[in-house]
Protein backbone atom coordinates (compact mmCIF):
# COMPACT_ATOMS: atom_id res chain seq x y z
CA UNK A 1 -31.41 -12.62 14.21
CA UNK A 2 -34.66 -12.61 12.45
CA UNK A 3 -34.44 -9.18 11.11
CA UNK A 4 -30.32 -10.13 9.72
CA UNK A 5 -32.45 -13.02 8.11
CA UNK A 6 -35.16 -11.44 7.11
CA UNK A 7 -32.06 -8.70 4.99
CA UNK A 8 -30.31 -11.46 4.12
CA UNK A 9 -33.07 -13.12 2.09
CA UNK A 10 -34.45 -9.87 0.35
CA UNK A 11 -30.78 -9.27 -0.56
CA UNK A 12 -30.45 -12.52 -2.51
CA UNK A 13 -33.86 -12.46 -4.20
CA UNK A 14 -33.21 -11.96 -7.85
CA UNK A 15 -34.11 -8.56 -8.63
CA UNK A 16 -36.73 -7.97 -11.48
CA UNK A 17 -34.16 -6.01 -13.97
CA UNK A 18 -32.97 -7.59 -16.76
CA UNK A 19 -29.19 -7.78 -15.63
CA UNK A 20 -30.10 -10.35 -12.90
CA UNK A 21 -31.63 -12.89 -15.47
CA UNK A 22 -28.37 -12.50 -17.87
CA UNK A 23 -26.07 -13.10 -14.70
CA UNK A 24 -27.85 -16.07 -14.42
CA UNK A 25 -27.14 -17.25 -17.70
CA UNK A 26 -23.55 -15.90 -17.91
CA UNK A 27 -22.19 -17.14 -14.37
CA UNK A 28 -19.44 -19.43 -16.48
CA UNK A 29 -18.34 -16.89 -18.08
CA UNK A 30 -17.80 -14.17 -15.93
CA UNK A 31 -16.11 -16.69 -13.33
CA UNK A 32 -13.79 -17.89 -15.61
CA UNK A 33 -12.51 -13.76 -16.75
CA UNK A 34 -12.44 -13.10 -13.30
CA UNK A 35 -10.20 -15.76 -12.31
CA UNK A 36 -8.42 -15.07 -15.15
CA UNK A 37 -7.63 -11.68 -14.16
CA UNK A 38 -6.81 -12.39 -10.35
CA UNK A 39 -3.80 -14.46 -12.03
CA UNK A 40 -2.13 -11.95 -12.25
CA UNK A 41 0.31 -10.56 -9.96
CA UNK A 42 -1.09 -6.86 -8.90
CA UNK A 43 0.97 -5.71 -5.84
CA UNK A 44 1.03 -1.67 -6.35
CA UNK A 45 4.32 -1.30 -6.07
CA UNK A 46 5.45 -3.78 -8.73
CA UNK A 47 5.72 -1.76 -11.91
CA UNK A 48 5.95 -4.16 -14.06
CA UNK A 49 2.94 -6.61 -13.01
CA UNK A 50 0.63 -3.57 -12.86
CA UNK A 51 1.39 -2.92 -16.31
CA UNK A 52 0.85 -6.69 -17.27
CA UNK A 53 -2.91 -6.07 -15.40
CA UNK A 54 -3.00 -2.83 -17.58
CA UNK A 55 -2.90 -4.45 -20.68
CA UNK A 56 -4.99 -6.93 -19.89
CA UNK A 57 -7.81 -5.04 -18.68
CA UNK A 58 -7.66 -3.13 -21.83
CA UNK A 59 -7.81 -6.01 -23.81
CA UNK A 60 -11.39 -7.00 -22.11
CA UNK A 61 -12.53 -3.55 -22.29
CA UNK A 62 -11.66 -3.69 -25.87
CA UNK A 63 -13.90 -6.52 -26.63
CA UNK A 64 -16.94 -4.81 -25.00
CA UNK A 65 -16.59 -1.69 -27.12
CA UNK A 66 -15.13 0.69 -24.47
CA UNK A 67 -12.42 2.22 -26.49
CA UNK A 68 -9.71 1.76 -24.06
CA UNK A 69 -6.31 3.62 -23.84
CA UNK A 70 -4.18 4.11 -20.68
CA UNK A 71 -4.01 7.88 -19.49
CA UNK A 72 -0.07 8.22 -19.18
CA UNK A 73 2.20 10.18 -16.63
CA UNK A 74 4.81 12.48 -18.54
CA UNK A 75 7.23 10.07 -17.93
CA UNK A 76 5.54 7.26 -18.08
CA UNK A 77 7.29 5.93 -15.24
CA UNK A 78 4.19 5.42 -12.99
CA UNK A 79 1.08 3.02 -12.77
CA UNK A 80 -1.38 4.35 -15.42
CA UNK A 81 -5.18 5.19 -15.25
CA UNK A 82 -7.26 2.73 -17.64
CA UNK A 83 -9.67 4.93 -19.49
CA UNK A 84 -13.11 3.95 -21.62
CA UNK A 85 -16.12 5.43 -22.58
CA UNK A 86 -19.55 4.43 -23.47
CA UNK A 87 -21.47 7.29 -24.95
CA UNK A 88 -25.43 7.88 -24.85
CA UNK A 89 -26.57 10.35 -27.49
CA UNK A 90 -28.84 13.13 -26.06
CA UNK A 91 -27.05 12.21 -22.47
CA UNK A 92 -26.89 15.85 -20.41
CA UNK A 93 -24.48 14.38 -17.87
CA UNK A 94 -21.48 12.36 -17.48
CA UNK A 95 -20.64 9.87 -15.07
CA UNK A 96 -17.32 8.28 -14.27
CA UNK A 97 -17.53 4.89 -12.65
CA UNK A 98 -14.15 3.76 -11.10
CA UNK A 99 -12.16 0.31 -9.70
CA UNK A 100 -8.87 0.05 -8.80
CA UNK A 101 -6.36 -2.91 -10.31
CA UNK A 102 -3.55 -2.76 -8.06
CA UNK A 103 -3.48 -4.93 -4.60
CA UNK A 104 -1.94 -4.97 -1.24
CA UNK A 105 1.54 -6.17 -0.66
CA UNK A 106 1.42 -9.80 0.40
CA UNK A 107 3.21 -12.12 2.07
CA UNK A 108 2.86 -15.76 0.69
CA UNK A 109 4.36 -17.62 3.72
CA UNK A 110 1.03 -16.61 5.53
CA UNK A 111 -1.31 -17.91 3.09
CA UNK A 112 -3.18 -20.81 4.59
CA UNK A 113 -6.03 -21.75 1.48
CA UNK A 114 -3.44 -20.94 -1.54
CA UNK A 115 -1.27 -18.77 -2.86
CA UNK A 116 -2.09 -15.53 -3.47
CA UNK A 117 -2.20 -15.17 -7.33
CA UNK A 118 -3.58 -18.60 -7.33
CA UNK A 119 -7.24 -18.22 -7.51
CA UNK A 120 -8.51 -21.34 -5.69
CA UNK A 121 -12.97 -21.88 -5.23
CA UNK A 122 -13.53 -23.27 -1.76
CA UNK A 123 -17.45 -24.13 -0.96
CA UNK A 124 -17.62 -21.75 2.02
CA UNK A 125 -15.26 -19.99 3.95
CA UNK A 126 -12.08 -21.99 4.97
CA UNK A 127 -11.98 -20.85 8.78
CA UNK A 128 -15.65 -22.66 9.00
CA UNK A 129 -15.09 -25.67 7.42
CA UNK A 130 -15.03 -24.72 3.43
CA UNK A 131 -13.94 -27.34 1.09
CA UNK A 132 -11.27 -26.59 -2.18
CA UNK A 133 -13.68 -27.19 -5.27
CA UNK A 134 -12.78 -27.75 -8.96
CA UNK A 135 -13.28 -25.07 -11.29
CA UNK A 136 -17.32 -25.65 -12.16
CA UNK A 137 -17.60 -26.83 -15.99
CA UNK A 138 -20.14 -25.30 -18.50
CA UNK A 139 -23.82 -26.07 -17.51
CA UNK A 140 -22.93 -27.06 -13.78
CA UNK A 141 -24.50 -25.41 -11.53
CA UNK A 142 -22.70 -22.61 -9.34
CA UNK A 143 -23.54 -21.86 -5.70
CA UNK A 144 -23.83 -18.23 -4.52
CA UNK A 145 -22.45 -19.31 -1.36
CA UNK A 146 -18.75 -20.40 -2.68
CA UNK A 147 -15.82 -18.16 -2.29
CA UNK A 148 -12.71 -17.52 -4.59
CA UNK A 149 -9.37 -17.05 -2.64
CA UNK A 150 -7.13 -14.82 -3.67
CA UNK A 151 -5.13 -11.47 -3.69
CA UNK A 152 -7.59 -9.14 -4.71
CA UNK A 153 -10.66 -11.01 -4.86
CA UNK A 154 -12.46 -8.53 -3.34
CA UNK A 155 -10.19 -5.40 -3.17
CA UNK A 156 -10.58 -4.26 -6.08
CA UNK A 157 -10.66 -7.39 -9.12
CA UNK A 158 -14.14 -7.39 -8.19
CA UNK A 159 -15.24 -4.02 -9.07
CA UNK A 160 -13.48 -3.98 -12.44
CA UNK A 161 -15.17 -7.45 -13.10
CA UNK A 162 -18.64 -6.41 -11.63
CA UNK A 163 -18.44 -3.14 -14.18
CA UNK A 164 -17.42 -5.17 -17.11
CA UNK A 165 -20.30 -7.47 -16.73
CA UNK A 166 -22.45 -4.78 -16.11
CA UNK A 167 -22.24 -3.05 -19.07
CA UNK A 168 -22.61 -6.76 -20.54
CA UNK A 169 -25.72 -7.36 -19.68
CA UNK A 170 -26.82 -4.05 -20.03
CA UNK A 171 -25.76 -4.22 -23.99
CA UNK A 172 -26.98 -7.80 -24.02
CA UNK A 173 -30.78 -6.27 -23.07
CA UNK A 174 -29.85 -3.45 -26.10
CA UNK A 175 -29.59 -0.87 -23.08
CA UNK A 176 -27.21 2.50 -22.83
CA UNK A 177 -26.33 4.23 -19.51
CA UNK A 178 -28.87 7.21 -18.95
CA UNK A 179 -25.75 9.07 -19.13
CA UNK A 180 -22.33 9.34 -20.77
CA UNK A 181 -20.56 6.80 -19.46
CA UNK A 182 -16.97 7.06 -18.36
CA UNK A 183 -14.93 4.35 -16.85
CA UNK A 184 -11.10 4.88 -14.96
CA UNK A 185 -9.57 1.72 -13.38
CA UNK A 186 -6.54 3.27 -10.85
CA UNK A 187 -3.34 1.35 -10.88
CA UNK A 188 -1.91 2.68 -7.27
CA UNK A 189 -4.93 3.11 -4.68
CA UNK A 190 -3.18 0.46 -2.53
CA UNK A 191 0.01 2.52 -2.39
CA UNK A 192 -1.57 5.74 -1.18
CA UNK A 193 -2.42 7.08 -4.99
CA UNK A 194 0.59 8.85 -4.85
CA UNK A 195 0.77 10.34 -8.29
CA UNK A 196 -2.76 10.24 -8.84
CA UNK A 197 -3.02 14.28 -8.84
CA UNK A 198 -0.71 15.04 -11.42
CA UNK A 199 -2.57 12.23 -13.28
CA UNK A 200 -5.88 14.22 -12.63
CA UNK A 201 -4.78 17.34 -13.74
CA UNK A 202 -2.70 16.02 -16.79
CA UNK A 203 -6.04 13.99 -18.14
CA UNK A 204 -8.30 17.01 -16.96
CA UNK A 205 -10.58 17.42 -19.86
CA UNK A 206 -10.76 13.54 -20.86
CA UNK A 207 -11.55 12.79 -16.76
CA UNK A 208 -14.57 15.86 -16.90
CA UNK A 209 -17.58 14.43 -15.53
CA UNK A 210 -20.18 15.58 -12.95
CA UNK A 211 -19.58 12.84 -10.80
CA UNK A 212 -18.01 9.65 -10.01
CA UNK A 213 -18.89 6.13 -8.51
CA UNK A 214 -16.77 4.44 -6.57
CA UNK A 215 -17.11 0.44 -6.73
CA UNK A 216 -14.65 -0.45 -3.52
CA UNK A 217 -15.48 -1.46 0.28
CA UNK A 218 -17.50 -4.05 2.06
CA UNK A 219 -21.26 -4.14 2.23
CA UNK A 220 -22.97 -3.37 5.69
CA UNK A 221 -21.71 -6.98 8.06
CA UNK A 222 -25.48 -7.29 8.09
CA UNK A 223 -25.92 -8.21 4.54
CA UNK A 224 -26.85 -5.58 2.76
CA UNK A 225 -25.01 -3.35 0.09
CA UNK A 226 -24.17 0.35 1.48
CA UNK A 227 -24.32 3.66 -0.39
CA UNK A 228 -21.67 5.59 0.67
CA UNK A 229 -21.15 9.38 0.91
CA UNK A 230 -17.33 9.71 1.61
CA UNK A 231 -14.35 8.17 3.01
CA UNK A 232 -12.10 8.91 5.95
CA UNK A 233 -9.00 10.09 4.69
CA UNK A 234 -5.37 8.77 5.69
CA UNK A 235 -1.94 9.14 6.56
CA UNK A 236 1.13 7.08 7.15
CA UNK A 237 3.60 7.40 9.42
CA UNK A 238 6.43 5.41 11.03
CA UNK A 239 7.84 5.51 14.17
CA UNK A 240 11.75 4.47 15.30
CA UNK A 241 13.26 4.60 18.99
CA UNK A 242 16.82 4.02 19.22
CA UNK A 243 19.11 2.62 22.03
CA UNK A 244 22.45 1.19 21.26
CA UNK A 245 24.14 1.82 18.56
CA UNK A 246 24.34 -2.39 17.96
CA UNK A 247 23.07 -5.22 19.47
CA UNK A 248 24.24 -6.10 22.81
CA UNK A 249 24.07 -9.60 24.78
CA UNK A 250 20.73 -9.78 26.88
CA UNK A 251 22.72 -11.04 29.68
CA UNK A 252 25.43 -8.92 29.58
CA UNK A 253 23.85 -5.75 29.41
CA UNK A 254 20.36 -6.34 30.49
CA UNK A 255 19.00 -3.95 33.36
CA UNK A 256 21.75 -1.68 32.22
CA UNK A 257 21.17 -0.59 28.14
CA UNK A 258 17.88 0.85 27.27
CA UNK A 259 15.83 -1.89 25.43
CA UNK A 260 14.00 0.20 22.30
CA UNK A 261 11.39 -2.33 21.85
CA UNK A 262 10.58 -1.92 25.85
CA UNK A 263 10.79 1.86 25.10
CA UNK A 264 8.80 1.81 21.80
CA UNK A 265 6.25 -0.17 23.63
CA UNK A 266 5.55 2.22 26.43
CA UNK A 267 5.63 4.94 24.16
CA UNK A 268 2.36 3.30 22.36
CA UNK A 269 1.10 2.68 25.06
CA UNK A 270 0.74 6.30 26.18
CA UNK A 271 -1.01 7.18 23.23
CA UNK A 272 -4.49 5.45 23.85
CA UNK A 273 -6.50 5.17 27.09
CA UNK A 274 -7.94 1.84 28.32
CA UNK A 275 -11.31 2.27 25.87
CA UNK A 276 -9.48 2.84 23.23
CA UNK A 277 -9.63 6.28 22.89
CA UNK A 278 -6.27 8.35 21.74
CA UNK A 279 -4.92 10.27 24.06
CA UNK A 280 -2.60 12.54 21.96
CA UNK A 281 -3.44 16.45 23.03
CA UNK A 282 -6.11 17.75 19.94
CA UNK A 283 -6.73 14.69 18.13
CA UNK A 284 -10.36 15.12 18.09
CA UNK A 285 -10.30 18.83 18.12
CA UNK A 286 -10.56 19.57 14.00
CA UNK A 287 -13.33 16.94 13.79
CA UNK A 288 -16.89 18.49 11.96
CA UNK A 289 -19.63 17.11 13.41
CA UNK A 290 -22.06 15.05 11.28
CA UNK A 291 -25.16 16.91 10.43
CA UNK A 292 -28.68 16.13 12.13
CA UNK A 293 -29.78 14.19 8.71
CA UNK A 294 -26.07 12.38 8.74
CA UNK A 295 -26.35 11.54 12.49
CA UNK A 296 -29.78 10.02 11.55
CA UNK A 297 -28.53 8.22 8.74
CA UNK A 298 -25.91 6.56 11.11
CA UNK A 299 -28.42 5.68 14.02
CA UNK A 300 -30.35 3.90 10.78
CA UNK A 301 -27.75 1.21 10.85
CA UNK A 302 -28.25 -1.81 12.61
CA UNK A 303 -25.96 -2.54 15.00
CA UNK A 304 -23.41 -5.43 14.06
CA UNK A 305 -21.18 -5.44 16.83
CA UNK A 306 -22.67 -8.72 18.64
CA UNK A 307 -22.31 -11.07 15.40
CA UNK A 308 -19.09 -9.36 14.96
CA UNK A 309 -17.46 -9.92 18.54
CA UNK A 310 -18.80 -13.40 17.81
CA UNK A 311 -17.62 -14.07 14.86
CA UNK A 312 -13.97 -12.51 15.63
CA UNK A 313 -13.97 -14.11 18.97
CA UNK A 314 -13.22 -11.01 21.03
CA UNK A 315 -14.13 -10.36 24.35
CA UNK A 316 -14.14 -7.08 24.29
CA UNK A 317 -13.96 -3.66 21.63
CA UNK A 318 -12.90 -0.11 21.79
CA UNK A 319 -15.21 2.64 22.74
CA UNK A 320 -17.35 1.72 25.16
CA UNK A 321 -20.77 1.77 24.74
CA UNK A 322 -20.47 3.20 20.70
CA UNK A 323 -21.03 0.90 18.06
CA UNK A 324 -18.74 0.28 14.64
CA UNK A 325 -20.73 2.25 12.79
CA UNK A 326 -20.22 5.17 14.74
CA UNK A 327 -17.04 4.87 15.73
CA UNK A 328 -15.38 4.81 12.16
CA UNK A 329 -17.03 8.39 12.11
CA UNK A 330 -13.98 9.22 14.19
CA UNK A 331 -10.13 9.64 13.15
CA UNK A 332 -8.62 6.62 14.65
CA UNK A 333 -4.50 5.64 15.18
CA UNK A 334 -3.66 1.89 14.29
CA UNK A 335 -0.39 0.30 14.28
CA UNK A 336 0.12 -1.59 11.42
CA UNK A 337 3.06 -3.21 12.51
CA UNK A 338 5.96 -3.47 14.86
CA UNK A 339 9.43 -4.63 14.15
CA UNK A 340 12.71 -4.93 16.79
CA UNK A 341 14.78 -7.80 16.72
CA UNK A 342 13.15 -11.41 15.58
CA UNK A 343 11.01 -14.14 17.31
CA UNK A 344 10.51 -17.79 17.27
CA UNK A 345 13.10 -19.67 16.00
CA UNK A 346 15.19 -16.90 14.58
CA UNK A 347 15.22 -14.52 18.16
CA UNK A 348 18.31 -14.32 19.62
CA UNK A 349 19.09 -13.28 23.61
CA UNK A 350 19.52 -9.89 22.32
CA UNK A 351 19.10 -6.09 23.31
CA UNK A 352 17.98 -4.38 19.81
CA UNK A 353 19.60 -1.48 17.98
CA UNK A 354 16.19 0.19 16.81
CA UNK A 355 12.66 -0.91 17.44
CA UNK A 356 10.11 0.91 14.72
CA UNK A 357 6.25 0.89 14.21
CA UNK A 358 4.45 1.68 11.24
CA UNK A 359 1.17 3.61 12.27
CA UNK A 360 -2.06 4.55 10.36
CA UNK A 361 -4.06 7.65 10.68
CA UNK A 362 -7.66 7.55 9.79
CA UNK A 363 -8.76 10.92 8.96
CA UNK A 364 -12.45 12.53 8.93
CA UNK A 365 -13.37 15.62 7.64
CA UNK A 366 -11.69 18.52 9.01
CA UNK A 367 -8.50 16.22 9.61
CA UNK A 368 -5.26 17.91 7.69
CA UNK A 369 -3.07 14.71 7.77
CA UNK A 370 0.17 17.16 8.06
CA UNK A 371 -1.49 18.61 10.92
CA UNK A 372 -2.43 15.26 12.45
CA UNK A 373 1.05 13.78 12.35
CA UNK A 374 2.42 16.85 14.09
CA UNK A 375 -0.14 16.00 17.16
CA UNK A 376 1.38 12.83 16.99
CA UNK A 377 5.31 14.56 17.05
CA UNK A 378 4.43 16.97 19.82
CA UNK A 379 3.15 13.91 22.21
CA UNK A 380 6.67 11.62 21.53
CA UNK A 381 8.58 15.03 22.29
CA UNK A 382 6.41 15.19 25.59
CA UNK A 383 7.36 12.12 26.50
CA UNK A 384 10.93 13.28 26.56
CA UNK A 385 12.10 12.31 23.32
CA UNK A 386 14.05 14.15 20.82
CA UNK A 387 12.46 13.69 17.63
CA UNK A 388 13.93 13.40 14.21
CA UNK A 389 12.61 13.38 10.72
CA UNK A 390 15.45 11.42 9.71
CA UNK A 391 17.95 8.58 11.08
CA UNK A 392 20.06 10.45 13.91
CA UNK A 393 23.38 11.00 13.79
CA UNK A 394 25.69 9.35 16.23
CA UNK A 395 26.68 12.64 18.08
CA UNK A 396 22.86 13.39 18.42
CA UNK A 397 22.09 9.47 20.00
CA UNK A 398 24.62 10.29 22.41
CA UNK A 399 23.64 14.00 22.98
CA UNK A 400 19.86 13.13 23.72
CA UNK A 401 18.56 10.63 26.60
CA UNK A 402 15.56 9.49 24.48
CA UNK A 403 15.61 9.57 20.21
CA UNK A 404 13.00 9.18 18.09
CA UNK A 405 12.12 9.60 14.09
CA UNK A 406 9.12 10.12 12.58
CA UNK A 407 8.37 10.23 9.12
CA UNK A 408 5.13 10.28 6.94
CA UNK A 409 3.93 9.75 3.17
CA UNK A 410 1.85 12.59 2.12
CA UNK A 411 -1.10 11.13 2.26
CA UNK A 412 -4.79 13.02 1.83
CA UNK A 413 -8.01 14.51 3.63
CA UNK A 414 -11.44 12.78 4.35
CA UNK A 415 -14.52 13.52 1.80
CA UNK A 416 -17.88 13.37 2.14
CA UNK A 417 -20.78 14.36 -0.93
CA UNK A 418 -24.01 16.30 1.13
CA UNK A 419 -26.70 13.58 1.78
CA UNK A 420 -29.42 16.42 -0.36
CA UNK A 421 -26.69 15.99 -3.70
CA UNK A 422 -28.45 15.31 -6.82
CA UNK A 423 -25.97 12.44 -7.65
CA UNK A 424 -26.75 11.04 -3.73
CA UNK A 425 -30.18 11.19 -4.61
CA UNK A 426 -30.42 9.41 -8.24
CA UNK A 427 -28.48 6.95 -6.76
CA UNK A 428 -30.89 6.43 -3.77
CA UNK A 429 -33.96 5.88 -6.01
CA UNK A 430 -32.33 3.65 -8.48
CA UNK A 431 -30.91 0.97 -6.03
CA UNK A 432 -34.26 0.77 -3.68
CA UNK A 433 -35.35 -0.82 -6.95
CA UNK A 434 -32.19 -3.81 -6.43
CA UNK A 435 -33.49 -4.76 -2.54
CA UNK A 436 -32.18 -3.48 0.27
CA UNK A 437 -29.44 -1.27 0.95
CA UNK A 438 -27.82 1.03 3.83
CA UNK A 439 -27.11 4.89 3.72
CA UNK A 440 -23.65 5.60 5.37
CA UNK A 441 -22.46 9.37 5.65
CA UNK A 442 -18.76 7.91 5.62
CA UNK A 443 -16.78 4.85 4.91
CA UNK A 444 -14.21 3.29 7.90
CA UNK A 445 -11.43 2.65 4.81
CA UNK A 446 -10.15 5.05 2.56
CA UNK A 447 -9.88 6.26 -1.10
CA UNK A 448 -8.21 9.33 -2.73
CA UNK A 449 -12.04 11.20 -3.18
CA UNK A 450 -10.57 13.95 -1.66
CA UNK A 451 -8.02 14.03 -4.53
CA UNK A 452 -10.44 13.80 -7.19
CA UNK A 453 -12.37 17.07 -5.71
CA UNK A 454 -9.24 18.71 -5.40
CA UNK A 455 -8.28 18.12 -9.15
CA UNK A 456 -11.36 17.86 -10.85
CA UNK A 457 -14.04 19.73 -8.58
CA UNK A 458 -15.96 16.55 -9.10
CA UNK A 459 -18.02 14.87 -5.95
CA UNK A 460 -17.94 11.42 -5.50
CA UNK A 461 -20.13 8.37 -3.93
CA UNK A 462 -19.32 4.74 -3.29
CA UNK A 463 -21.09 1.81 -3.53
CA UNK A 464 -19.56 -0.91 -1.30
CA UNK A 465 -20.99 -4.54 -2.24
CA UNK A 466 -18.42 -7.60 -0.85
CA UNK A 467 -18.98 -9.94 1.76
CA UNK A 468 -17.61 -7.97 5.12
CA UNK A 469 -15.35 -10.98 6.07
CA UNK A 470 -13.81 -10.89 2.79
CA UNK A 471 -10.16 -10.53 4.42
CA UNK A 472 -9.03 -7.39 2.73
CA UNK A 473 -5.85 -6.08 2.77
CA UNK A 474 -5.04 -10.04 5.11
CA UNK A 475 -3.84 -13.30 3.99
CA UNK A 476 -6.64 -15.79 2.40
CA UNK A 477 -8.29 -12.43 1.11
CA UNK A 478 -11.87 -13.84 -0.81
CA UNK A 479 -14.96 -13.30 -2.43
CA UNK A 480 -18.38 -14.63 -1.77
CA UNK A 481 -20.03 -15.47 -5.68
CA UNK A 482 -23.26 -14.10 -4.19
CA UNK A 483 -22.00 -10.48 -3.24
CA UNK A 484 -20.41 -10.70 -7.03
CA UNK A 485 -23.93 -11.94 -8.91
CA UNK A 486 -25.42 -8.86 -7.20
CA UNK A 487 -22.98 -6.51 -8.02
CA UNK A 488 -23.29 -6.73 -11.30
CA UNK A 489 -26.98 -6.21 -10.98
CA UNK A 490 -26.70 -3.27 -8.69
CA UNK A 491 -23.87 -1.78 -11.08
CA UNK A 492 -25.99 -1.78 -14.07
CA UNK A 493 -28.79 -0.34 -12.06
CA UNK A 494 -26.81 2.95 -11.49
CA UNK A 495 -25.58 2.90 -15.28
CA UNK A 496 -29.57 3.17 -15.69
CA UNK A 497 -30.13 5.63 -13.28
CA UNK A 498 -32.14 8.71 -14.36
C-alpha cells in the first residue's frame, strides 16, 4: 500500500511544464466546455445526435484555429471523421492524435446518480459515499478528487476535451507541436467502426501521417497513466437456441418441451472450465507469444488484483494464479448478455420460444475474428446442435433435435507497434518528464488500430489516462477531475515530443 501511495502522490504532483500551471488557471473553463459537450446525446448508432456532436466539436475546434471540416462517406449516410490540423513549419513528421465522440448505448432506467446526458459533479464516487455538488462558480476552488457523471465522461468526451485544452495551453505558452499536427475525432468506435475503412481509404492523403496517438482507455488501477502498444482486437457474435415454436404453459408442458434458456445455459456452460479458461478446441492455438522485452514489460506491472477483488467485492477471479495484467494478453469469450423470456414482475410461468446470448471475442495478435467465431460454430455443432447462420425454418426445427444460429459483425484483428519503434520511443522519453507512467505491450479493450494499419500502413500507440473505476461502457459511467487536469498536461507533452 505504500508503494500505490507512494505512485499515487508522484502522479498528482504538478508537473514542471508549462501546461500544468495554465490548467490551473483555466479549470472553469475547461469544466464548463466539457460539460457542455457531454450534453449531448452521443449513442453511435443515433445518426442524428452524432451529427449534432459533429458540429459542435467543430465549432470548438474552430475557435482554437484547427481548421476543422468533417471527412465525409460518399453518401454521406454514415457518422463522419472530424478533421484539423495544426501545422509546424520545418516539422519532418506528422502525427495524428485521435478521440472518439460517439458513446455506448445506454439504458436510462439503470442510472442511479443521473441521467445519462445529464452531466451531474458528485464530490467522490457515489458507491462510497459521494455527494451531488453545484456546478463550481468562477474563482471557487475545484477539487481533483470530484467526479462528473455521465455518458461518456470518460469514454471518449474526455480525450477530445483533454486534446482541445492541450493545444490551449500549449498556444497560450506561444508553443507548436514538434511536429505537424493532425487531429481525427471518430464518430462510430462504440459501434465496431464499421465504415471506418472505406473512410480511411477515401481521406487517404488528408489522413497521411507517420503515426497516430490514441487518447482512449483507463490508466494502470494503480494510479498511474499507461503507454500502450496495441489493443486486442474483437468480434461479436450472438447466439440463439430454439425449442418450441411458441410459448407453452410451465405447468403444462414442463419436464416434457425442451426449455431453450435451460439449453442455452448448458451450452455456455461447456464452453469454459472452472478457472475460467475456454474450452472451445484451438482457441489459444493462433496466439503469438509476447516477446522476451514484452513479457518483461508485463512482469513490470504491479499487480492490482488484491485492491481490485476488494474493491469489486469478489471472492474469487479467473485464471488461477495469473494476474489482470497478464491475462488480458489472452483472447478471452464474454457474454454480454442473455435474453429468454422476462423476470421480476413481468415473468410469466412460461417455457420460452428462443433463448439468445450476445457474446464478445477478445482477440490478440494472431486472432482472425472469422476464424475465431468458426471455433466457436464447430464446438455448438459438437454439442449436437445444428447450426444456422440465420433464423431456421420450421421444417428444419422439426428436422433437427437441437438448433442453433450464430451470427457475427465483421469485426477486426488485434495490433500491437514493436516496443524498439521510434514513435514508442519519443513517446517514452517525453512522458517520464510528466511523473510516472506504465509500459503495456497490449490493451484489455479494443480500438480499430488494426484498421488504421490496414488502410493507411500507419502504426499506432495509446495513451490511456482515466480513473480505472470510471464505469465505462456501465450505468453511472464518470470521470475523476484529477485524471482530466493531467491529461491535458500529459497530452501536450507528446504534442512537444521531439
Amino acid at each position: 500500500m505504500r508503494m500505490l501511495a507512494t505512485i499515487a502522490l508522484l502522479l498528482s504532483a504538478p508537473a514542471a511544464a508549462s501546461p500544468a500551471a495554465w490548467v490551473e488557471a483555466n479549470r472553469h473553463a475547461v469544466l464548463r466546455e466539457y460539460v457542455e459537450l457531454l450534453a449531448i446525446p452521443n449513442v453511435a448508432t443515433d445518426l442524428a445526435d452524432i451529427r449534432r456532436n459533429a458540429e459542435h466539436i467543430s465549432a470548438m475546434m474552430a475557435k482554437r484555429g484547427l481548421a476543422p471540416r468533417l471527412l465525409e462517406s460518399e453518401d454521406g449516410k454514415v457518422p463522419p471523421l472530424i478533421f484539423g490540423e495544426w501545422r509546424a513549419p520545418g516539422a519532418k513528421r506528422t502525427l495524428i492524435i485521435y478521440a472518439h465522440y460517439d458513446g455506448q448505448p445506454v439504458a436510462p432506467e439503470q442510472w442511479k446518480v443521473t441521467a445519462p446526458f445529464t452531466p451531474l459533479l458528485l464530490s467522490g464516487r457515489h458507491d462510497k459515499g459521494g455527494k451531488p455538488l453545484p456546478w463550481p462558480a468562477a474563482g471557487q476552488p475545484i477539487d481533483p478528487e470530484w467526479r462528473v457523471y455521465a455518458r461518456s465522461a470518460s469514454d471518449d468526451k474526455a480525450g477530445v476535451m483533454a486534446i482541445l485544452a492541450a493545444i490551449d495551453a500549449l498556444k497560450a505558452e506561444k508553443k507548436r507541436p514538434a511536429f505537424n499536427l493532425k487531429i481525427v475525432f471518430e464518430g462510430e468506435e462504440e459501434a465496431g467502426s464499421p465504415n471506418l475503412p472505406a473512410l480511411l481509404r477515401r481521406h487517404k492523403d488528408t489522413l497521411a501521417s507517420d503515426g497516430w496517438i490514441i487518447i482512449d482507455g483507463p490508466a494502470h488501477q494503480s494510479g498511474p497513466p499507461q503507454l500502450v502498444l496495441g489493443v486486442r482486437g474483437d468480434v461479436n457474435a450472438e447466439l440463439t437456441v430454439y425449442g418450441p415454436n411458441r410459448p407453452l404453459h410451465s405447468g403444462h408442458y414442463g419436464n416434457w418441451a425442451p426449455n431453450p434458456a435451460m439449453m442455452l445455459a448448458e451450452l455456455l456452460a461447456s464452453m469454459k472450465d472452472e478457472t475460467g479458461r475456454v474450452t472451445i478446441a484451438g482457441f489459444y492455438d493462433d496466439v503469438v507469444p509476447l516477446s522476451p522485452a514484452e513479457r518483461d514489460a508485463v512482469s513490470a506491472v504491479p499487480a492490482p488484483d488484491a485492491d481490485l477483488r476488494r474493491d469489486l467485492a469478489l471472492g474469487w477471479t479467473e485464471g488461477g494464479s495469473a494476474t489482470l495484467t497478464e491475462l488480458i494478453q489472452l483472447p478471452s469469450l464474454n457474454i454480454n448478455g442473455i435474453r429468454s423470456a422476462d423476470v421480476g414482475e413481468r415473468a410469466r410461468n412460461v417455457i420460452p420460444s428462443v433463448a439468445t446470448a450476445a457474446l464478445d471475442l477478445r482477440l490478440v495478435l494472431g486472432n482472425d475474428p472469422a476464424r475465431q467465431v468458426e471455433k466457436v460454430r464447430a464446438h455448438v455443432g459438437a454439442q449436437g446442435y445444428e447450426v444456422f447462420d440465420r433464423d431456421p425454418t420450421p421444417e428444419e426445427r422439426l428436422r433437427f433435435p437441437k438448433v442453433a444460429k450464430l451470427t457475427q459483425d465483421p469485426g477486426y484483428p488485434a495490433e500491437r507497434t514493436k516496443l524498439e519503434h521510434p514513435l514508442v520511443r519519443s513517446l517514452h522519453t517525453a512522458l517520464r518528464k510528466e511523473g510516472p507512467f506504465l509500459l503495456l505491450p497490449s490493451l484489455g479493450g479494443s480500438l480499430p488500430l488494426y484498421l488504421i494499419r490496414q488502410e493507411l500502413g500507419a502504426p499506432s500507440v495509446v495513451l490511456g489516462l482515466w480513473n480505472h473505476d470510471n464505469n465505462q461502457h456501465a450505468e453511472d459511467e464518470n470521470l475523476k477531475l484529477r485524471n482530466l487536469w493531467a491529461a491535458i498536461s500529459v497530452i501536450a507533452a507528446a504534442m512537444r515530443m521531439k
